[in-house]
PDB file of N, CA and C in Angstrom:
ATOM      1  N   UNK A   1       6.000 -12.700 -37.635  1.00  0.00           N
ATOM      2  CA  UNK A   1       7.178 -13.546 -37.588  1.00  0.00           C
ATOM      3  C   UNK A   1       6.915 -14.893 -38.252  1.00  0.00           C
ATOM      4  N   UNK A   2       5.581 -15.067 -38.680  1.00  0.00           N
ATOM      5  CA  UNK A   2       5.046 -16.544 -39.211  1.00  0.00           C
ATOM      6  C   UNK A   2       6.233 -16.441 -40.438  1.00  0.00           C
ATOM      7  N   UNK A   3       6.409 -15.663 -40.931  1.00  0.00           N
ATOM      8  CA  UNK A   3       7.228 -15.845 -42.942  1.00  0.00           C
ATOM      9  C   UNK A   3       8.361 -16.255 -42.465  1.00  0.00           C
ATOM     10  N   UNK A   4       8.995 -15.784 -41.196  1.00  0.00           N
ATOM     11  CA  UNK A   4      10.372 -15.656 -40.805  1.00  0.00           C
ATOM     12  C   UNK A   4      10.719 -17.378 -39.972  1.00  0.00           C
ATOM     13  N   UNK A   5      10.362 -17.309 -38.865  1.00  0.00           N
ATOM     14  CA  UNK A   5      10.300 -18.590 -38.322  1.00  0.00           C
ATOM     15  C   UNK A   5       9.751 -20.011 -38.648  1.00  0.00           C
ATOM     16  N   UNK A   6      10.661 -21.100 -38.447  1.00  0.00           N
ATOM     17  CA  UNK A   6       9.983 -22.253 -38.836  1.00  0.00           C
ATOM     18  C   UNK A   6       8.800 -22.681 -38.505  1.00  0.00           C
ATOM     19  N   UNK A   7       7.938 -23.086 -39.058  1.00  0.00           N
ATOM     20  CA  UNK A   7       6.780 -24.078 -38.562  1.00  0.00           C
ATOM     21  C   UNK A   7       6.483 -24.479 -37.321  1.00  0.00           C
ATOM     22  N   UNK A   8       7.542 -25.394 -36.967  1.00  0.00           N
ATOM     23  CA  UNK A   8       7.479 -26.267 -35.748  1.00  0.00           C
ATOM     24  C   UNK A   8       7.477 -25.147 -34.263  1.00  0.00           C
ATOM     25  N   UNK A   9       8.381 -23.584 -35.201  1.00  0.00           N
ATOM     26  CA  UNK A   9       8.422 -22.707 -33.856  1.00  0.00           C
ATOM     27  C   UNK A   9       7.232 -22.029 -33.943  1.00  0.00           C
ATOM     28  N   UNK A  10       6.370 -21.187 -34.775  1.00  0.00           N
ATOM     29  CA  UNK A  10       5.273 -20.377 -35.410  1.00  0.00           C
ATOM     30  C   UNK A  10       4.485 -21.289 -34.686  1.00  0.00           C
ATOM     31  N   UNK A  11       3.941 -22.612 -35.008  1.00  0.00           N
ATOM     32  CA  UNK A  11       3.122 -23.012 -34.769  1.00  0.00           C
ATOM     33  C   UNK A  11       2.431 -23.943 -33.583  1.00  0.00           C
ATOM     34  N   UNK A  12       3.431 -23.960 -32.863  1.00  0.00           N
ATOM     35  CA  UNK A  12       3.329 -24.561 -31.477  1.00  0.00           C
ATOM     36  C   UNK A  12       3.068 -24.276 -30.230  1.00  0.00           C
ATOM     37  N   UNK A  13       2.880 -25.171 -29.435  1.00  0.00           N
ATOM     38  CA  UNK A  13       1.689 -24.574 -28.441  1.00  0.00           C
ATOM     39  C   UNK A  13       2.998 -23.739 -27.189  1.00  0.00           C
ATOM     40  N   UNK A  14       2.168 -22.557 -26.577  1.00  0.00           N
ATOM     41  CA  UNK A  14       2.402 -21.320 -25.736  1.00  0.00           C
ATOM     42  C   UNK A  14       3.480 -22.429 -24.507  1.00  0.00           C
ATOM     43  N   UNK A  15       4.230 -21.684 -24.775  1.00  0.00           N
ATOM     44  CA  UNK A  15       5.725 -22.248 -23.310  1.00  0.00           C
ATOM     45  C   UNK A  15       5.746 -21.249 -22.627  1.00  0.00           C
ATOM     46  N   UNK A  16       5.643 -21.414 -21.259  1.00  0.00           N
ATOM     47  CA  UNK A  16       6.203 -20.905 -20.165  1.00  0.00           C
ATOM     48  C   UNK A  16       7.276 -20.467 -19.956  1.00  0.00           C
ATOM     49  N   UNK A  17       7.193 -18.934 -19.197  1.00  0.00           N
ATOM     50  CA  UNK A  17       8.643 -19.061 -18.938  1.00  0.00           C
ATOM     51  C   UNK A  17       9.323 -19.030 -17.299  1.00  0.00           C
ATOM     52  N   UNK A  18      10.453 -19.806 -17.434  1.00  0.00           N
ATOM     53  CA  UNK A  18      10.945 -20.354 -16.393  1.00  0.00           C
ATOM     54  C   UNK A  18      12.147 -19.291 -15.980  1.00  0.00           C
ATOM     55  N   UNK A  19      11.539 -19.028 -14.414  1.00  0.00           N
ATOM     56  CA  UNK A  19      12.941 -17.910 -14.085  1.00  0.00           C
ATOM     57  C   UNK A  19      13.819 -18.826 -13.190  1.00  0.00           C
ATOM     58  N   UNK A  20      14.970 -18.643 -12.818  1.00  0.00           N
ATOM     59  CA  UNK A  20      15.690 -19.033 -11.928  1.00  0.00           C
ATOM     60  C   UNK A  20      15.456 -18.777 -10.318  1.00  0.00           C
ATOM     61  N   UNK A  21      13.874 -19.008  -9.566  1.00  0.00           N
ATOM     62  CA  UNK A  21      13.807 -18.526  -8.846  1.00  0.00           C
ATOM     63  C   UNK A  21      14.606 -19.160  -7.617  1.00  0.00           C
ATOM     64  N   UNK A  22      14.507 -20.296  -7.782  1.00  0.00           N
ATOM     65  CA  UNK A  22      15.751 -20.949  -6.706  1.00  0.00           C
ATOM     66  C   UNK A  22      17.336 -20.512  -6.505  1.00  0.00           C
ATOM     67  N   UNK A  23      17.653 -20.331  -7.721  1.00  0.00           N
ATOM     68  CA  UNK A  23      19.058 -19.682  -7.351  1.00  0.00           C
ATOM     69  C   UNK A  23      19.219 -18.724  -7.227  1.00  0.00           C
ATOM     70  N   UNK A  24      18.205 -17.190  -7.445  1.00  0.00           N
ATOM     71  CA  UNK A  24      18.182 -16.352  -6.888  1.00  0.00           C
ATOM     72  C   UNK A  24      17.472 -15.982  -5.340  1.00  0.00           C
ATOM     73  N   UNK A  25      16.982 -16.930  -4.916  1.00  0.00           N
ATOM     74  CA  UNK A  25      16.336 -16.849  -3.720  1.00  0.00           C
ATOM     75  C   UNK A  25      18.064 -17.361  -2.942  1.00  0.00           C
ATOM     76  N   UNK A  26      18.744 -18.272  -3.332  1.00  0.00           N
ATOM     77  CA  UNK A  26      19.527 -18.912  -2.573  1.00  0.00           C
ATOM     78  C   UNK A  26      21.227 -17.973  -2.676  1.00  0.00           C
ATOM     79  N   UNK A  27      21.055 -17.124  -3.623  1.00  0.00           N
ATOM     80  CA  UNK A  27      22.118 -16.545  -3.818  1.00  0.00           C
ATOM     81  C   UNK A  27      22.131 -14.805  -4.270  1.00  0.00           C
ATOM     82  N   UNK A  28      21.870 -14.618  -5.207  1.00  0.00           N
ATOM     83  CA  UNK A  28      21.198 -13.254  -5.418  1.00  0.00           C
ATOM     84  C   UNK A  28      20.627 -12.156  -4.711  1.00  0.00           C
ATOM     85  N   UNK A  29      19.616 -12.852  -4.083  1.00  0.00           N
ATOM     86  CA  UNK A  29      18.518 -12.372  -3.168  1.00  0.00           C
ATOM     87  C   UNK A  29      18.260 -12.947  -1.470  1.00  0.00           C
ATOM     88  N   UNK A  30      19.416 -13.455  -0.936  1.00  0.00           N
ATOM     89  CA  UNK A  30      19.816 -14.244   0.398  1.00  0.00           C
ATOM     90  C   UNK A  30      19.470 -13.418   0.962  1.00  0.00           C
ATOM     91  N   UNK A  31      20.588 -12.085   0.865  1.00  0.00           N
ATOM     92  CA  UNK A  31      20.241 -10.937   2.120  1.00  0.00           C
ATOM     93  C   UNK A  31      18.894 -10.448   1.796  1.00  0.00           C
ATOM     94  N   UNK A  32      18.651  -9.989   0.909  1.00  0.00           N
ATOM     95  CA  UNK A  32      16.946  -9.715   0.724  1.00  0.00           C
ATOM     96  C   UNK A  32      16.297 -10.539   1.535  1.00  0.00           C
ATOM     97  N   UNK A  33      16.152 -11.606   1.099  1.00  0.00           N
ATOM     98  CA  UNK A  33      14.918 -12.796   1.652  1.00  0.00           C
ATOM     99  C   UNK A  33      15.374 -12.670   3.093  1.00  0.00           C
ATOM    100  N   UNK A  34      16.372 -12.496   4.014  1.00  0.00           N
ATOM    101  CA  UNK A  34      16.865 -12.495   5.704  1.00  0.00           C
ATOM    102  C   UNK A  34      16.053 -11.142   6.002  1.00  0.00           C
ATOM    103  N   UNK A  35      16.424  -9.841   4.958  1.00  0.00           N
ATOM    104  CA  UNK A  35      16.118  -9.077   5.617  1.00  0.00           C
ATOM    105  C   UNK A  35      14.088  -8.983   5.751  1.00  0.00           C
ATOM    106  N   UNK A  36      13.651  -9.750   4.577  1.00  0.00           N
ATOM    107  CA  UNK A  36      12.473 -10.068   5.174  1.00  0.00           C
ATOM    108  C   UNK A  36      11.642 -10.529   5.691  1.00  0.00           C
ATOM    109  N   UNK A  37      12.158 -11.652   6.352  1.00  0.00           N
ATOM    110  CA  UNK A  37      11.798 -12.607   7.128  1.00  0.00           C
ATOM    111  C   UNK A  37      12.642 -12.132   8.429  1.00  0.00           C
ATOM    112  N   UNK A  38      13.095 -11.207   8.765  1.00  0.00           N
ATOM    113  CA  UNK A  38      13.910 -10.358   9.903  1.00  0.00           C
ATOM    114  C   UNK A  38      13.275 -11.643  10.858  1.00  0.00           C
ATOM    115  N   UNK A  39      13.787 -11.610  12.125  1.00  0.00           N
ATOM    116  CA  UNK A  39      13.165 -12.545  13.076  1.00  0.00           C
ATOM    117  C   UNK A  39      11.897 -11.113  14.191  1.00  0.00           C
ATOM    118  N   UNK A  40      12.786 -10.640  14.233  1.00  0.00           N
ATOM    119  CA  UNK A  40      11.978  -9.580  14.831  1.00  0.00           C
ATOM    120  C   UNK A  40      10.480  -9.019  14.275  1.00  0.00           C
ATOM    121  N   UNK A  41      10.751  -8.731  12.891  1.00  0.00           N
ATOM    122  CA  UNK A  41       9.393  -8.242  12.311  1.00  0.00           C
ATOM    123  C   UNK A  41       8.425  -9.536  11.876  1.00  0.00           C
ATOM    124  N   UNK A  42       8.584 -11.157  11.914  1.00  0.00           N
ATOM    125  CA  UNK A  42       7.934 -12.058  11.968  1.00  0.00           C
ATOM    126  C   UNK A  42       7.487 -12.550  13.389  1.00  0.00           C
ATOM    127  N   UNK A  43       7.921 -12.262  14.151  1.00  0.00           N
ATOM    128  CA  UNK A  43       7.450 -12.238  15.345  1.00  0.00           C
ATOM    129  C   UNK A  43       6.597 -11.221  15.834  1.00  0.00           C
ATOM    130  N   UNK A  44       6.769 -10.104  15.654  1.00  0.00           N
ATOM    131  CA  UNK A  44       5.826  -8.635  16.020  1.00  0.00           C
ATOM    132  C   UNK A  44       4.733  -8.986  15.533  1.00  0.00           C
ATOM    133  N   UNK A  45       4.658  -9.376  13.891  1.00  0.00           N
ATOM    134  CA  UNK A  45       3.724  -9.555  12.927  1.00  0.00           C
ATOM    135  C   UNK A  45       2.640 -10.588  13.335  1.00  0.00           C
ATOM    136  N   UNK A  46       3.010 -11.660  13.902  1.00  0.00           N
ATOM    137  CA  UNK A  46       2.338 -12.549  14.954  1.00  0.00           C
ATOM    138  C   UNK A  46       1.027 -13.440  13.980  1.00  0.00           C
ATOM    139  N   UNK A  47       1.640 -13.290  12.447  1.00  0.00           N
ATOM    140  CA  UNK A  47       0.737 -13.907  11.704  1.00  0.00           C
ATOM    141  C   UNK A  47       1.579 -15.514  10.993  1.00  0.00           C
ATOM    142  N   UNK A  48       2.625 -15.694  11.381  1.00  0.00           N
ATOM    143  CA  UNK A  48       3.629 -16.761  10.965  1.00  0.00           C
ATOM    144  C   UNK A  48       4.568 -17.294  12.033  1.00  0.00           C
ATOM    145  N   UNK A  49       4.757 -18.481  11.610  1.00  0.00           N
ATOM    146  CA  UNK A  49       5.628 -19.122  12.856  1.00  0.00           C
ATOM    147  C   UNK A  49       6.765 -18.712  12.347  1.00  0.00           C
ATOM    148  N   UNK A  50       7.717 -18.388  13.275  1.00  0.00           N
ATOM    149  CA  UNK A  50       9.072 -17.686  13.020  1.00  0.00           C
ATOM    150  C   UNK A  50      10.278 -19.046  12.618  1.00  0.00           C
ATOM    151  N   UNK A  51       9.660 -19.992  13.579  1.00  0.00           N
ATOM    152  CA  UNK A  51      10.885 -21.454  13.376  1.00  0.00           C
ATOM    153  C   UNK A  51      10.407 -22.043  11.911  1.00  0.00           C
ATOM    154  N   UNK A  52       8.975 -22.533  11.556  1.00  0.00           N
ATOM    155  CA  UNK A  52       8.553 -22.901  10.369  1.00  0.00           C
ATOM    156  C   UNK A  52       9.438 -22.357   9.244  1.00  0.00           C
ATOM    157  N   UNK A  53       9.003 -20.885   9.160  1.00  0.00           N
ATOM    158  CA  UNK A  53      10.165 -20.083   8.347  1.00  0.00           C
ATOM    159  C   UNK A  53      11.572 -20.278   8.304  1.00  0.00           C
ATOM    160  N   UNK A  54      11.726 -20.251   9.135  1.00  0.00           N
ATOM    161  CA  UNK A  54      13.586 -20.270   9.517  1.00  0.00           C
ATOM    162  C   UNK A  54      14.025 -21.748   8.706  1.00  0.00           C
ATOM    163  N   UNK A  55      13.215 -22.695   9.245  1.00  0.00           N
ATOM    164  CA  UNK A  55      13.831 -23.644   8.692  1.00  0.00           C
ATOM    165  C   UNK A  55      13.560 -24.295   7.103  1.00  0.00           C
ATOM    166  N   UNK A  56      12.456 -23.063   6.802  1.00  0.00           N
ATOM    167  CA  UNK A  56      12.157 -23.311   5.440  1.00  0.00           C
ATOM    168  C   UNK A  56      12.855 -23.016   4.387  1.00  0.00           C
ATOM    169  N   UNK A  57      13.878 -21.742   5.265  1.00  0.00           N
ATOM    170  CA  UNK A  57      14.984 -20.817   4.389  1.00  0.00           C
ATOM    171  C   UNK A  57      16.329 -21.636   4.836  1.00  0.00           C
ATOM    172  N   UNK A  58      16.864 -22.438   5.824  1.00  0.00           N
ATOM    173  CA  UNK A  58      17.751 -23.238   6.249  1.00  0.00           C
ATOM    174  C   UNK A  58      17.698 -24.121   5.396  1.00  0.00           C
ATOM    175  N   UNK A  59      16.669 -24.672   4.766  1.00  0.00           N
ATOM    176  CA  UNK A  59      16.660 -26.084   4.378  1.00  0.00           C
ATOM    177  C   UNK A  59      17.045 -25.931   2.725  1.00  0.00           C
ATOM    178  N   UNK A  60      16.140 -24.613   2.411  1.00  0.00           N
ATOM    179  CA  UNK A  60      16.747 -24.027   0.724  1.00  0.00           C
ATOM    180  C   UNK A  60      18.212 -23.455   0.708  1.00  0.00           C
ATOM    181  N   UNK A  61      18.278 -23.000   1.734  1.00  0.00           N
ATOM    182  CA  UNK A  61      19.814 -22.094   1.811  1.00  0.00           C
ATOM    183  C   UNK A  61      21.230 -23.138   1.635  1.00  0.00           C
ATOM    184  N   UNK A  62      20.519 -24.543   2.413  1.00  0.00           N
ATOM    185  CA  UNK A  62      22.054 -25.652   2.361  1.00  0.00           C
ATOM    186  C   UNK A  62      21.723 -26.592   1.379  1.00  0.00           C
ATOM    187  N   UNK A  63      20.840 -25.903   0.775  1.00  0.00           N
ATOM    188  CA  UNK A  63      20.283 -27.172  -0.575  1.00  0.00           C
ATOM    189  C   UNK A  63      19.626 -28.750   0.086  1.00  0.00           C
ATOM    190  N   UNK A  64      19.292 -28.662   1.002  1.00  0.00           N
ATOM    191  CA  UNK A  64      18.674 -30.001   1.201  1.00  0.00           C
ATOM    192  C   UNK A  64      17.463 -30.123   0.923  1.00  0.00           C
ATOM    193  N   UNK A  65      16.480 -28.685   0.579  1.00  0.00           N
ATOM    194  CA  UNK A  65      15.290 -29.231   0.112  1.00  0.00           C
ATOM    195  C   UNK A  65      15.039 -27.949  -1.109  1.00  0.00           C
ATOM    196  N   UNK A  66      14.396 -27.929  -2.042  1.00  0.00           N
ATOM    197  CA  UNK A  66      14.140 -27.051  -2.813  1.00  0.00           C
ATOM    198  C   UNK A  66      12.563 -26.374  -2.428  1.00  0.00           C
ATOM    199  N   UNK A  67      13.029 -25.381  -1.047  1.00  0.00           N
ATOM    200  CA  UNK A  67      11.474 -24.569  -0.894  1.00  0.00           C
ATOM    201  C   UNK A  67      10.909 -23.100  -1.716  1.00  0.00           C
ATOM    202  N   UNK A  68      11.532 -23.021  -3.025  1.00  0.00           N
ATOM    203  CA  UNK A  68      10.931 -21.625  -3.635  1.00  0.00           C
ATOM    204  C   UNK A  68       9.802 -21.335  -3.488  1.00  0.00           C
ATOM    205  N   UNK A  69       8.750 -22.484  -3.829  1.00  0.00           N
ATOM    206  CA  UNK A  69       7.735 -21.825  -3.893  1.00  0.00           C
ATOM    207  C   UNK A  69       6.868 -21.520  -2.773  1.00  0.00           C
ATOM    208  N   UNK A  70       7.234 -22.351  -1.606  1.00  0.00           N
ATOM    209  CA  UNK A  70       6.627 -21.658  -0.824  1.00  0.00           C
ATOM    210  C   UNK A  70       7.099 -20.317  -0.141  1.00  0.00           C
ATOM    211  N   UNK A  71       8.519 -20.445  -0.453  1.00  0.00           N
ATOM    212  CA  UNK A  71       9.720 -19.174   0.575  1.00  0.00           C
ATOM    213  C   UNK A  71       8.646 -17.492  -0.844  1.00  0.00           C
ATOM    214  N   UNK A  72       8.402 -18.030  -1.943  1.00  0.00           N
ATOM    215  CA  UNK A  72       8.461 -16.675  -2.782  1.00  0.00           C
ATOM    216  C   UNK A  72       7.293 -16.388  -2.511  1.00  0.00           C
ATOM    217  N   UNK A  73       6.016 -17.548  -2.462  1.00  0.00           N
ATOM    218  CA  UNK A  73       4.607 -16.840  -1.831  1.00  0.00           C
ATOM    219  C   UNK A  73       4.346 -16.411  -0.457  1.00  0.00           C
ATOM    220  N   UNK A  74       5.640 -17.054   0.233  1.00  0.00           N
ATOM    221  CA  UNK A  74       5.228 -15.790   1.527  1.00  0.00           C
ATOM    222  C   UNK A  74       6.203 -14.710   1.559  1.00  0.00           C
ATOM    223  N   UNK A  75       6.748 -14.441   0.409  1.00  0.00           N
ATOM    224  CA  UNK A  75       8.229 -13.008   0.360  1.00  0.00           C
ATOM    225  C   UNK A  75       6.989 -12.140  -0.265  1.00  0.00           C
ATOM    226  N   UNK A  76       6.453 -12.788  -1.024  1.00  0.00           N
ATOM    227  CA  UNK A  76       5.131 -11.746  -2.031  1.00  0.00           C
ATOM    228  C   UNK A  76       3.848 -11.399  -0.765  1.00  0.00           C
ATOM    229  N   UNK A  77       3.506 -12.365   0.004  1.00  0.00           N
ATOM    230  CA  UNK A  77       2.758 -11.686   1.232  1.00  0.00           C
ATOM    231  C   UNK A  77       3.011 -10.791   1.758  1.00  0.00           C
ATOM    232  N   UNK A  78       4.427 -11.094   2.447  1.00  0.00           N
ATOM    233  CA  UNK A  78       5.451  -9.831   3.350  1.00  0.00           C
ATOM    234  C   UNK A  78       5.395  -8.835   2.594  1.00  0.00           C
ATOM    235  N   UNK A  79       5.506  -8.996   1.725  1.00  0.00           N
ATOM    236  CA  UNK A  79       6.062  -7.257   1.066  1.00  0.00           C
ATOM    237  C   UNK A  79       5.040  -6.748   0.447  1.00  0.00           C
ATOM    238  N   UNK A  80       3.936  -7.230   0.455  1.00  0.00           N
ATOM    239  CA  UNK A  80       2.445  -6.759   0.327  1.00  0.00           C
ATOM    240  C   UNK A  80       2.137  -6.361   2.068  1.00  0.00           C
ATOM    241  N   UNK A  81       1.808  -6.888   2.610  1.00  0.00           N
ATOM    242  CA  UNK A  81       1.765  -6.668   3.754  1.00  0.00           C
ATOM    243  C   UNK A  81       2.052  -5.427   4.409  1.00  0.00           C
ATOM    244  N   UNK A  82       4.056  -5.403   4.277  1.00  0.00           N
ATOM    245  CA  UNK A  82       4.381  -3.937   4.527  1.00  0.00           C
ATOM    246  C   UNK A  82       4.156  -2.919   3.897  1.00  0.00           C
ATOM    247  N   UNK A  83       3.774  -3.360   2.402  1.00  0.00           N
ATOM    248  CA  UNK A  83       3.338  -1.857   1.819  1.00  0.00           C
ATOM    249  C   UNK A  83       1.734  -1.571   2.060  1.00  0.00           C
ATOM    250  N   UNK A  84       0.887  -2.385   1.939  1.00  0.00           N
ATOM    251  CA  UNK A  84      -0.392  -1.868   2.352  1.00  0.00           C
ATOM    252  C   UNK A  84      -0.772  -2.222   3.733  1.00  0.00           C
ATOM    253  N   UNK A  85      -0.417  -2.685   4.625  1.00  0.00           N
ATOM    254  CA  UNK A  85      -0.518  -3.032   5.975  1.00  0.00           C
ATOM    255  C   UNK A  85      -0.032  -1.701   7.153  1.00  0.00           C
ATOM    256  N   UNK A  86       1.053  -0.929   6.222  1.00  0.00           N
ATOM    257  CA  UNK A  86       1.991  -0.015   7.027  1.00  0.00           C
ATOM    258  C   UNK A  86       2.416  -0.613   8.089  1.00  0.00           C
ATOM    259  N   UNK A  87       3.327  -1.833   7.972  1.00  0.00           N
ATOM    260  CA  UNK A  87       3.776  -2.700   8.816  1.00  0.00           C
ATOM    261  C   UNK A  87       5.284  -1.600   9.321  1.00  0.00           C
TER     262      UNK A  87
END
């Protein structure tokens, strides 16, 4: 693509790419993210505080705080968890 594209694009340094994980955590993927943070199966599980959570997804859900990254590294635990845990 070097012959095809300009310079400034060919030759510049590696960009990231940025997903929309906040607005799909907050809209897209709501019922997802409830149904995995269930209150029941975070409590059984007895490895997470159930209120910590709750209000971590309360606080992203009414927009008063922007928690993706921590709400997506513990959605990627959970669902590791249940698949190799046989939760």
């Amino acid at each position: 693509m070097e012959k095809i594209l300009p310079k400034a694009i060919s030759k510049r340094k590696k960009v990231g790419l940025n997903i929309p994980a906040s607005k799909w955590l907050k809209e897209d993927l709501k019922g997802f993210v409830k149904d995995v943070f269930s209150p029941d199966f975070i409590k059984s599980q007895n490895i997470f505080d159930y209120t910590y959570i709750n209000n971590l997804l309360e606080e992203h859900f009414t927009g008063k705080r922007d928690n993706r990254k921590q709400i997506w590294t513990l959605m990627m635990f959970e669902l590791w968890y249940k698949e190799y845990m046989k939760a």
